[in-house]
N, C-alpha and C. Protein backbone atom coordinates (compact mmCIF):
# COMPACT_ATOMS: atom_id res chain seq x y z
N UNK A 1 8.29 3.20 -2.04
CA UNK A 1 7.65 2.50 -0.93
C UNK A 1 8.44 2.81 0.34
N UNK A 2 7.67 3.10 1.62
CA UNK A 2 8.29 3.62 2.81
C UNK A 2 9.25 2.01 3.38
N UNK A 3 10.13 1.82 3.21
CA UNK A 3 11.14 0.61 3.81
C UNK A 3 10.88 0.34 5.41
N UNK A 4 10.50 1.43 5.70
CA UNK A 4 10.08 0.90 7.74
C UNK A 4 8.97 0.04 7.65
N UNK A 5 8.20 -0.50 6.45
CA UNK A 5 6.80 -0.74 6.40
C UNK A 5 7.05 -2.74 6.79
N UNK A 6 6.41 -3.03 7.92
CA UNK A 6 6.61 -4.57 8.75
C UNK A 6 5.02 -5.09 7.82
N UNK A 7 5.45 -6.09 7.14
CA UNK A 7 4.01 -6.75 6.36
C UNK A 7 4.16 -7.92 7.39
N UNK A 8 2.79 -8.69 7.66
CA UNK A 8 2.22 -9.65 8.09
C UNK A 8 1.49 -10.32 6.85
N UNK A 9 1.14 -11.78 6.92
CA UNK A 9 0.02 -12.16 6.33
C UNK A 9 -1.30 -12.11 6.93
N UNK A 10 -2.03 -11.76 6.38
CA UNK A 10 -3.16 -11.86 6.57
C UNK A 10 -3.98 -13.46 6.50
N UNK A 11 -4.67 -14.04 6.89
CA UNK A 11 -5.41 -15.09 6.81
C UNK A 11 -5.54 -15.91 5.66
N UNK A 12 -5.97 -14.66 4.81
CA UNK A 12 -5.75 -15.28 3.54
C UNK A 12 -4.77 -15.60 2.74
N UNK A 13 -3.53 -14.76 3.37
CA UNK A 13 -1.92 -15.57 3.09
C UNK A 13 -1.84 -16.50 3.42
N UNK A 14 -2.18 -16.94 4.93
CA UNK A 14 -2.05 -18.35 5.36
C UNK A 14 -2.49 -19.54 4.61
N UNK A 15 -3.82 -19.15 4.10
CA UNK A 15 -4.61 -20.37 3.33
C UNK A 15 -3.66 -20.26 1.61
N UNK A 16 -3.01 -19.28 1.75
CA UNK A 16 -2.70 -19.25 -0.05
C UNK A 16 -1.18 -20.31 0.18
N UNK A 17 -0.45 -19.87 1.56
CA UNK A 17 0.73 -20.65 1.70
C UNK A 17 0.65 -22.28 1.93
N UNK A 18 -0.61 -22.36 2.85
CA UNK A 18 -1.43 -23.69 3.46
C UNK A 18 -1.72 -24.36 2.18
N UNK A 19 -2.26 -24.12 1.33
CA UNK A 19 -3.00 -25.07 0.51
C UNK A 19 -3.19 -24.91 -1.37
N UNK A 20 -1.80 -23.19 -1.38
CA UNK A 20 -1.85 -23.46 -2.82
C UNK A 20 -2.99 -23.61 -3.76
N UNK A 21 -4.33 -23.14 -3.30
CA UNK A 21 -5.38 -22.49 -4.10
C UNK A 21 -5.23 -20.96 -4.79
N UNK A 22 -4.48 -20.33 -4.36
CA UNK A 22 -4.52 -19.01 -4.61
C UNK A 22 -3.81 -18.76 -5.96
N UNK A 23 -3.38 -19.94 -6.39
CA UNK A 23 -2.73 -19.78 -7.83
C UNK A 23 -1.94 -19.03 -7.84
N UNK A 24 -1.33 -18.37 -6.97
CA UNK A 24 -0.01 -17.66 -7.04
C UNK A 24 1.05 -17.76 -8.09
N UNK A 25 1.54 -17.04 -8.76
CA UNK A 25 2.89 -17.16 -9.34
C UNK A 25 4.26 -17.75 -8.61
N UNK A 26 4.91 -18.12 -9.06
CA UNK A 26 6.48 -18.60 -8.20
C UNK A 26 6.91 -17.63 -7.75
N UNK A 27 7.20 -16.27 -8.06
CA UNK A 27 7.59 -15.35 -7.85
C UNK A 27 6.84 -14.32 -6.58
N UNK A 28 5.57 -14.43 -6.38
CA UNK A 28 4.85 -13.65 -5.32
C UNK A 28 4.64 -15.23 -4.33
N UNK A 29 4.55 -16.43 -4.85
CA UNK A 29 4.79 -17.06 -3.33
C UNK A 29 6.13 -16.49 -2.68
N UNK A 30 7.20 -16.83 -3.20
CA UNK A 30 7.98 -16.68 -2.51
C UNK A 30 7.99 -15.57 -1.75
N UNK A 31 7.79 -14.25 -2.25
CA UNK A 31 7.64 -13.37 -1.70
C UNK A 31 6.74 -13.43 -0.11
N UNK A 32 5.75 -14.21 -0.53
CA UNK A 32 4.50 -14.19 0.58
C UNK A 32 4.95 -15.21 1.46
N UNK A 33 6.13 -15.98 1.48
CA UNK A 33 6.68 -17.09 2.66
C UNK A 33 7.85 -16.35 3.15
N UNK A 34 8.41 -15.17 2.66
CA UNK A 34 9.23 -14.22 3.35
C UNK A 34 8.82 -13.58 4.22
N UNK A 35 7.52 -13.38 3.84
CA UNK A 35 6.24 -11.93 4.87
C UNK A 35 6.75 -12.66 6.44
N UNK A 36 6.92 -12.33 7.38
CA UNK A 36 6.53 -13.17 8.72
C UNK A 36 6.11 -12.10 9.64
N UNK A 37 5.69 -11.14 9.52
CA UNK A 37 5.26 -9.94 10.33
C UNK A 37 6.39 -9.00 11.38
N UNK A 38 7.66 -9.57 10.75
CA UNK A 38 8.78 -8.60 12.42
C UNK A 38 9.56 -8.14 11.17
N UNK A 39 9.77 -8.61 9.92
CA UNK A 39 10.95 -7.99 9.15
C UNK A 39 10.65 -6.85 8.46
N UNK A 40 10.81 -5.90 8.13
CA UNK A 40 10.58 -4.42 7.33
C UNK A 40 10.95 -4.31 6.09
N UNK A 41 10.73 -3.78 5.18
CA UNK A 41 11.13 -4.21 3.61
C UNK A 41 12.65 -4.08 3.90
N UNK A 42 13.46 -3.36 4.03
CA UNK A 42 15.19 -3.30 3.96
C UNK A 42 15.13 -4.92 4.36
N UNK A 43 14.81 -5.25 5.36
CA UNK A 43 15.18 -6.89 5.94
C UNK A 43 14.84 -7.64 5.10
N UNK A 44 13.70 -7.56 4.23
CA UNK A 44 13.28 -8.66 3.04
C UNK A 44 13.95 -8.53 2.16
N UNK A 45 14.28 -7.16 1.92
CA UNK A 45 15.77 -7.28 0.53
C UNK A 45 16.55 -7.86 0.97
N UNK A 46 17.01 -8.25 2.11
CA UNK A 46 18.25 -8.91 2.43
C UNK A 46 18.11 -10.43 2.67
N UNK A 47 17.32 -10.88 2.42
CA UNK A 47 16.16 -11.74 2.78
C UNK A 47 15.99 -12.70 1.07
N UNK A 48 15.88 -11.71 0.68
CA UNK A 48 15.71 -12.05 -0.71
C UNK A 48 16.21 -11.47 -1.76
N UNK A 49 17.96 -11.35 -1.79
CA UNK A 49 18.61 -11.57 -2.30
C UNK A 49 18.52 -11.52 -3.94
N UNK A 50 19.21 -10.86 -4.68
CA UNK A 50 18.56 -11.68 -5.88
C UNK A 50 17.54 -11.64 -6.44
N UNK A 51 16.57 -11.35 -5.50
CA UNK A 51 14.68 -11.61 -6.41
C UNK A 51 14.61 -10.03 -6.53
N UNK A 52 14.77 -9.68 -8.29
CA UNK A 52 14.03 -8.73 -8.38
C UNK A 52 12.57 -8.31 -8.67
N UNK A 53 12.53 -6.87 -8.36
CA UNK A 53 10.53 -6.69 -8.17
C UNK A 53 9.92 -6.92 -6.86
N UNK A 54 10.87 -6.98 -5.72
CA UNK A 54 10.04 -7.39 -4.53
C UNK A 54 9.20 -6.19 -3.73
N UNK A 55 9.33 -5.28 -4.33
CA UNK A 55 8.56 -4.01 -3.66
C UNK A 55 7.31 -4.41 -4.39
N UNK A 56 6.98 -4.40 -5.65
CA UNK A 56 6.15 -4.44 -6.69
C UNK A 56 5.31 -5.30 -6.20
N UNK A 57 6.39 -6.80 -6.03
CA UNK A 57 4.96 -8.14 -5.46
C UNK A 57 4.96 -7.73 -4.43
N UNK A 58 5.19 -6.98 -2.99
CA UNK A 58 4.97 -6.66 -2.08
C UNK A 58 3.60 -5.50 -2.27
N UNK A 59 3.74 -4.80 -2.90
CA UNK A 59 2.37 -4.00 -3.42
C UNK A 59 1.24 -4.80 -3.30
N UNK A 60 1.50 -6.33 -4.54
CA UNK A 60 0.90 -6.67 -5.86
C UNK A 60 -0.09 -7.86 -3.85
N UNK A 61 0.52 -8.56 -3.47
CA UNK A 61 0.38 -9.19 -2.71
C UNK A 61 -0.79 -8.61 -1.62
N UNK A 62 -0.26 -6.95 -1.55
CA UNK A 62 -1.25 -6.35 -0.21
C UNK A 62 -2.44 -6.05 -0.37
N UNK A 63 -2.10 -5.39 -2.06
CA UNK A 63 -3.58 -5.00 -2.83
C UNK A 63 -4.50 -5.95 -3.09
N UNK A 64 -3.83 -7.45 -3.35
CA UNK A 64 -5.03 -8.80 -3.21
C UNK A 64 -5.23 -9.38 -2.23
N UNK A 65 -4.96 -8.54 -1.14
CA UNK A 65 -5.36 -9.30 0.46
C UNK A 65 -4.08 -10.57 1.25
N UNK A 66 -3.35 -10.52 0.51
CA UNK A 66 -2.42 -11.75 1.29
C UNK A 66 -1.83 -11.32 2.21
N UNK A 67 -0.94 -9.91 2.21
CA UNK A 67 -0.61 -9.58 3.44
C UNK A 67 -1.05 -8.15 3.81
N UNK A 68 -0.77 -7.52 5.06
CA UNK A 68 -1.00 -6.15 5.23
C UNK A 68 0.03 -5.47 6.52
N UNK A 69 -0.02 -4.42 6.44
CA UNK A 69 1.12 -3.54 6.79
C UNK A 69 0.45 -3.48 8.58
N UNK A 70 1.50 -3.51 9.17
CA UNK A 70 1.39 -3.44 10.74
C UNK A 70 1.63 -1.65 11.13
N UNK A 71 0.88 -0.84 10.44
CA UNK A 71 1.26 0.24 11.01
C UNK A 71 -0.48 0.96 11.25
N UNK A 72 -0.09 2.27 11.83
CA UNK A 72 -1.65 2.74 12.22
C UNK A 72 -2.98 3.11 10.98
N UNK A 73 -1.92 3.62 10.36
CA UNK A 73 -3.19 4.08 8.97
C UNK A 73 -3.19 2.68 8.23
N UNK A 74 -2.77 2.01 7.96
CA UNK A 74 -3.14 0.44 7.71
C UNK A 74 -4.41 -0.44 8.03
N UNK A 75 -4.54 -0.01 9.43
CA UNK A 75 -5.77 -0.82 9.90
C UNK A 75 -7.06 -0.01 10.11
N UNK A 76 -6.84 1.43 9.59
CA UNK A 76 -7.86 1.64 9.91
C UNK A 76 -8.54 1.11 8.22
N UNK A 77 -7.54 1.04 7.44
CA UNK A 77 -8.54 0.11 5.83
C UNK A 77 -9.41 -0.84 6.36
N UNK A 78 -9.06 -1.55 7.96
CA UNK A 78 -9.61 -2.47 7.80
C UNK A 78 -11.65 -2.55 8.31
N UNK A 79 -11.75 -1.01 8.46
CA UNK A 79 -12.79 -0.70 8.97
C UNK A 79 -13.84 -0.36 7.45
N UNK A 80 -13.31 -0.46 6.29
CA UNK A 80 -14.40 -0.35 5.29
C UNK A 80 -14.94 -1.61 4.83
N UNK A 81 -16.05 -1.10 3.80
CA UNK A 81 -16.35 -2.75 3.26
C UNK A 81 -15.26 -2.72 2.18
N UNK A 82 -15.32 -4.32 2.07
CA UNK A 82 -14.86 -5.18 0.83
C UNK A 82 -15.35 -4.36 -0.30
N UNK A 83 -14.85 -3.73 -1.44
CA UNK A 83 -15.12 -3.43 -3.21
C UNK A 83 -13.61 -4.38 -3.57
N UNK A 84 -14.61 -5.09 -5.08
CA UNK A 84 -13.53 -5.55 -5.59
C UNK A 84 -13.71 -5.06 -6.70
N UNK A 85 -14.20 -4.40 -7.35
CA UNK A 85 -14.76 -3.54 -8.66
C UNK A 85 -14.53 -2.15 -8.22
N UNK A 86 -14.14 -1.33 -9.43
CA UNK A 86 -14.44 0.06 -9.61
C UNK A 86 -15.07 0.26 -10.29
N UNK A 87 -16.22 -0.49 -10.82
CA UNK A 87 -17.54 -0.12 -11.64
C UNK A 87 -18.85 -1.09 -11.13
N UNK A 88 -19.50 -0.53 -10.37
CA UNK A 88 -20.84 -1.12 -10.09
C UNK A 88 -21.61 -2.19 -11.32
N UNK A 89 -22.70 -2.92 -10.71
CA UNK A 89 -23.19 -3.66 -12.15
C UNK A 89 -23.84 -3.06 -13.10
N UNK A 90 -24.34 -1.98 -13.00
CA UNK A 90 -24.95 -1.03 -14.13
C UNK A 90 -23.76 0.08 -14.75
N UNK A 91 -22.69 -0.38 -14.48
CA UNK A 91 -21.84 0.31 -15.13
C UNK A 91 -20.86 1.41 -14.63
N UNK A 92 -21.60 1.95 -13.52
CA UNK A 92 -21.08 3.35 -12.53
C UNK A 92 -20.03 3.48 -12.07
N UNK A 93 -19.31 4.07 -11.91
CA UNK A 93 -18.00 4.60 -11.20
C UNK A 93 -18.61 4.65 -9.88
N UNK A 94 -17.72 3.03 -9.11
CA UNK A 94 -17.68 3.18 -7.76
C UNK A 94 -16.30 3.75 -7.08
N UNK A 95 -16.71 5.22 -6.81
CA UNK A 95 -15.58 5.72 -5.76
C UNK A 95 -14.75 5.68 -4.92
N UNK A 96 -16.05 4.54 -4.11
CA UNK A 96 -15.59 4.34 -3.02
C UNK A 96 -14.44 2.80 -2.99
N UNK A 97 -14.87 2.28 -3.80
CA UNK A 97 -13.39 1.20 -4.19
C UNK A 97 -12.24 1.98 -4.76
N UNK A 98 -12.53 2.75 -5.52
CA UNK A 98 -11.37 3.20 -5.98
C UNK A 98 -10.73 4.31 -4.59
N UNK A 99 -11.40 4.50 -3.89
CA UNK A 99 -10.31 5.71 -3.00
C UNK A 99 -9.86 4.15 -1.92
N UNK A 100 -10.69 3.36 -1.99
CA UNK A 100 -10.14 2.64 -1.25
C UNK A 100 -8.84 2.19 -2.10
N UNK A 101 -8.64 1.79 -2.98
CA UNK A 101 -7.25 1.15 -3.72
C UNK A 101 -6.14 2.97 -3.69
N UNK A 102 -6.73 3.97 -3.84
CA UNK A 102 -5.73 4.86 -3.56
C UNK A 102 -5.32 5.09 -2.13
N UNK A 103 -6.07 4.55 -1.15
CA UNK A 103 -6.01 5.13 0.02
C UNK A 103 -4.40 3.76 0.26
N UNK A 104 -4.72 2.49 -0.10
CA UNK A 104 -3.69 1.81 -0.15
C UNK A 104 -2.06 1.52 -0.72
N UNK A 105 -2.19 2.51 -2.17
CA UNK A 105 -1.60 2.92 -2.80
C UNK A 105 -0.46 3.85 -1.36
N UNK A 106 -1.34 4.59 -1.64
CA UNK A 106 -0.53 5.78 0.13
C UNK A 106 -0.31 5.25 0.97
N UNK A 107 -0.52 4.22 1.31
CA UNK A 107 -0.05 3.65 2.88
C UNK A 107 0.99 2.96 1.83
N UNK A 108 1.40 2.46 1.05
CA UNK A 108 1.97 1.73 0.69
C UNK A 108 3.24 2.32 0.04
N UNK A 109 3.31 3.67 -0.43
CA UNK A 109 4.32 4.72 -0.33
C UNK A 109 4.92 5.20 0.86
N UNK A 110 3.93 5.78 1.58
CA UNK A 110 3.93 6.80 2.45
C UNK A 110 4.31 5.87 3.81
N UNK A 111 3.95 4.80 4.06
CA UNK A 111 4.24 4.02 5.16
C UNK A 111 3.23 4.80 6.28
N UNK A 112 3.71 5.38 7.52
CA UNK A 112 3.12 5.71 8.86
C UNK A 112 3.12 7.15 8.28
N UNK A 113 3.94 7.91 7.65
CA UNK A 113 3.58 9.43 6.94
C UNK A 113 2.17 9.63 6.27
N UNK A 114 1.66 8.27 5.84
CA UNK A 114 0.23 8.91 5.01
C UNK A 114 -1.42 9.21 6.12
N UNK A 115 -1.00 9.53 7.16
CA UNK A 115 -2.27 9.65 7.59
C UNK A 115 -3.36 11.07 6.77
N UNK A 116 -2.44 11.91 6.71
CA UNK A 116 -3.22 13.30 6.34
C UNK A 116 -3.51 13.04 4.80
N UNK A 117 -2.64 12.32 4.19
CA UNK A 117 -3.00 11.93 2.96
C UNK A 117 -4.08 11.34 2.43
N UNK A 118 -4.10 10.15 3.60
CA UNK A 118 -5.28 8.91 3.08
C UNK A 118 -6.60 9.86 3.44
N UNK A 119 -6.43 10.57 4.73
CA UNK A 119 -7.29 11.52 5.00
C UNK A 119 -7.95 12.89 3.97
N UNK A 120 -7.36 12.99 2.93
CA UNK A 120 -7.30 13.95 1.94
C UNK A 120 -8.08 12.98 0.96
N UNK A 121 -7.38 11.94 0.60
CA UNK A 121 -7.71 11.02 -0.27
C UNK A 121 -9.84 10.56 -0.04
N UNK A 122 -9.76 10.22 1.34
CA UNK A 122 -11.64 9.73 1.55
C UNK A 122 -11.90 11.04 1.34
N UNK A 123 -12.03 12.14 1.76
CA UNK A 123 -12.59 13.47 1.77
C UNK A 123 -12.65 13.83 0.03
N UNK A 124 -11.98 13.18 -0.59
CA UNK A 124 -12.19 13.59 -2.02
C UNK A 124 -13.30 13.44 -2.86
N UNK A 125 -13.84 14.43 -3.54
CA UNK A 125 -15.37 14.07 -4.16
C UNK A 125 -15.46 13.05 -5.18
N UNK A 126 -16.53 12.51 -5.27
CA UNK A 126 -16.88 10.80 -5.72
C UNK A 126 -16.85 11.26 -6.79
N UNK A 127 -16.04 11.77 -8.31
CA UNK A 127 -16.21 11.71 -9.69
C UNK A 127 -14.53 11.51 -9.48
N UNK A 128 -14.28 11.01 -11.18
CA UNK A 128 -12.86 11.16 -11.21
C UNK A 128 -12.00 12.10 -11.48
N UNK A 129 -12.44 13.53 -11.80
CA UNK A 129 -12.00 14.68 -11.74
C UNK A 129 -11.89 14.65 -10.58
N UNK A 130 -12.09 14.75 -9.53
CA UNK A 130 -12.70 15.31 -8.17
C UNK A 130 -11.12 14.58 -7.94
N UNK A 131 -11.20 13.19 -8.18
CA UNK A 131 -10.14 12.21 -7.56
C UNK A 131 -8.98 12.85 -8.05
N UNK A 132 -9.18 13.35 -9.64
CA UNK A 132 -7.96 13.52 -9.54
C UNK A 132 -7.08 15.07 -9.14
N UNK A 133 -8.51 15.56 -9.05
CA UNK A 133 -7.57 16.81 -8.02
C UNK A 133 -6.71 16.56 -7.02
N UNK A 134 -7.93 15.66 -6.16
CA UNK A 134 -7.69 15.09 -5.00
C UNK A 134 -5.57 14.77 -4.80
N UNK A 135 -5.59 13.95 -5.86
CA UNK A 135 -4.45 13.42 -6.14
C UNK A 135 -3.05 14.51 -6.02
N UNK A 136 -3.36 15.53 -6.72
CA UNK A 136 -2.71 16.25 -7.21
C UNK A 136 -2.49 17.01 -5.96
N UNK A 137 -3.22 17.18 -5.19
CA UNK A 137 -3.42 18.28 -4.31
C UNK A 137 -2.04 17.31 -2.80
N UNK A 138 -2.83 15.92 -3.15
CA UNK A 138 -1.78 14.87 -2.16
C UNK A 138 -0.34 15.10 -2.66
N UNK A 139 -0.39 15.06 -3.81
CA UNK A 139 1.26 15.23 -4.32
C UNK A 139 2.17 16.15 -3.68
N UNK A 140 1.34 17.71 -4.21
CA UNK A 140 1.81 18.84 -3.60
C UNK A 140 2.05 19.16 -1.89
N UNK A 141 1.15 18.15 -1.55
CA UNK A 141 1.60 17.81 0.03
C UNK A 141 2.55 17.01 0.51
N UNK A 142 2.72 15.87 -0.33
CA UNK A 142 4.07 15.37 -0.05
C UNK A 142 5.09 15.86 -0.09
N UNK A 143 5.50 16.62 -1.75
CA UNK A 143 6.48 17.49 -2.17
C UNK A 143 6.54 18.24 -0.63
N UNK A 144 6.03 19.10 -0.19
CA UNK A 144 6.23 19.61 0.37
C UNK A 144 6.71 19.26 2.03
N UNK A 145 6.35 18.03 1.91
CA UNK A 145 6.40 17.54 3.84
C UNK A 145 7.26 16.35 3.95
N UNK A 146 7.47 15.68 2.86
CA UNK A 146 8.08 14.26 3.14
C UNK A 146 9.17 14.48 1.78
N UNK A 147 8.67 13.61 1.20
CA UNK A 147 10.06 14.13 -0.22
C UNK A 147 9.55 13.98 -1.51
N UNK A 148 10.15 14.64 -2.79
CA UNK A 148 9.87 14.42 -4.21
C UNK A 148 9.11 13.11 -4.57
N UNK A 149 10.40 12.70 -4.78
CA UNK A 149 10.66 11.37 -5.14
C UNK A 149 9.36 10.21 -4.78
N UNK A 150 9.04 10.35 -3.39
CA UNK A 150 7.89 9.57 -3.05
C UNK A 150 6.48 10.22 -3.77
N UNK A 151 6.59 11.41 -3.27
CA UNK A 151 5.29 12.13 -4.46
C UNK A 151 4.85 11.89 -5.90
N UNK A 152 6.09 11.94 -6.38
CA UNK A 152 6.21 11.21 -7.37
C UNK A 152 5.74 9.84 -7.82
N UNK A 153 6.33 9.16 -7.20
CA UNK A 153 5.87 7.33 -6.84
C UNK A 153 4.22 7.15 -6.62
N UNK A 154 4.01 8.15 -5.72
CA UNK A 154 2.34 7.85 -5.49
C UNK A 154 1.61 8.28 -6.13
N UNK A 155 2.23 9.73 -7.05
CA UNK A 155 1.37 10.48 -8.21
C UNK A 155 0.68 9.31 -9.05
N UNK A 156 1.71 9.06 -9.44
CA UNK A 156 2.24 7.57 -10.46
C UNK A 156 1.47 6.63 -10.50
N UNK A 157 1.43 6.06 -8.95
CA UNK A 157 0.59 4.96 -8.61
C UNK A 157 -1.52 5.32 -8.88
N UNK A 158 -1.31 6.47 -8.43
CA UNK A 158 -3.03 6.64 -8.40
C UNK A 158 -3.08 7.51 -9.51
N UNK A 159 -2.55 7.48 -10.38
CA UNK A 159 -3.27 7.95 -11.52
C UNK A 159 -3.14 7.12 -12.41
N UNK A 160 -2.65 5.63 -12.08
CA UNK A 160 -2.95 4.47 -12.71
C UNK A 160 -4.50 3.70 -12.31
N UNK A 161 -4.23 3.99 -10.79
CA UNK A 161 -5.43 3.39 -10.68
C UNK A 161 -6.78 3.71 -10.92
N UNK A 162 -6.77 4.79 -11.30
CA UNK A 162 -8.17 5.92 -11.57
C UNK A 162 -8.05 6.03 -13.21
N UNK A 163 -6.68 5.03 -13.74
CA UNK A 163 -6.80 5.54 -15.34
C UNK A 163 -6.47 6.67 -15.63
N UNK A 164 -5.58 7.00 -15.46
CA UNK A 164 -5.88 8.70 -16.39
C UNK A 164 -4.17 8.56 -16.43
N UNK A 165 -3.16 7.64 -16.82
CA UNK A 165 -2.04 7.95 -17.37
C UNK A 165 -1.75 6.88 -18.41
């Protein structure tokens, strides 16, 4: 996960911190009353001490809407619709949720580096072969422009989310 990455709550953090409907675990509240929108993950490790997994509920938190990342490729997620399924009601592979959860996946590695990525990522054809070229092809672009290690991390991440590891 890119450490420059400043999370905010989102609205629906507010109501999950406000009023404790969101059924949260002990472990991702806390996390989500650390969020305050100026600190960057390095500052929340320091912040929170002790709590291990805070990248993970920091993921786990963004991917269910509680908070979201203050950087540019961040908001432009905020211009699609809502999917909360990757399978339509007749059964289908919806794509377009799923590139949306990879496109987040990458901002969520990649920090402000994933623009060409997430950009690689929508341009990818709607089957899951397609995706997972797609994937592969993002990897080899990281490897090459930013570092291993993160390529790695995001390989990881979206070929969980598409199933195929």
């Amino acid at each position: 996960m890119d450490t420059s990455i400043v999370f905010s709550k989102t609205r629906s953090g507010e109501q999950a911190i406000a009023t404790r409907r969101a059924n949260l675990d002990r472990k991702l509240r806390m996390v989500l009353i650390l969020v305050d929108g100026q600190s960057d993950i390095n500052q929340l490790h320091n912040k929170a001490a002790g709590l291990d997994g805070l990248e993970q509920a920091l993921e786990r938190l963004a991917l269910d809407g509680f908070i979201e990342a203050n950087n540019k490729a961040w908001q432009q997620l905020n211009t699609r619709p809502e999917q909360s399924e990757d399978l339509e009601s007749d059964g289908s592979f919806d794509a377009q949720a799923v590139k949306a959860k990879l496109v987040d996946a990458a901002i969520l590695v990649l920090g402000n580096d994933a623009e060409k990525i997430t950009r690689m990522l929508r341009e990818a054809p709607d089957t899951p072969d397609g995706l997972e070229a797609a994937i592969t092809r993002c990897k080899k672009m990281v490897d090459l422009t930013i570092d291993e290690s993160r390529s790695a991390e995001l390989r990881q991440k979206c070929l969980e989310i598409i199933g195929r590891i």
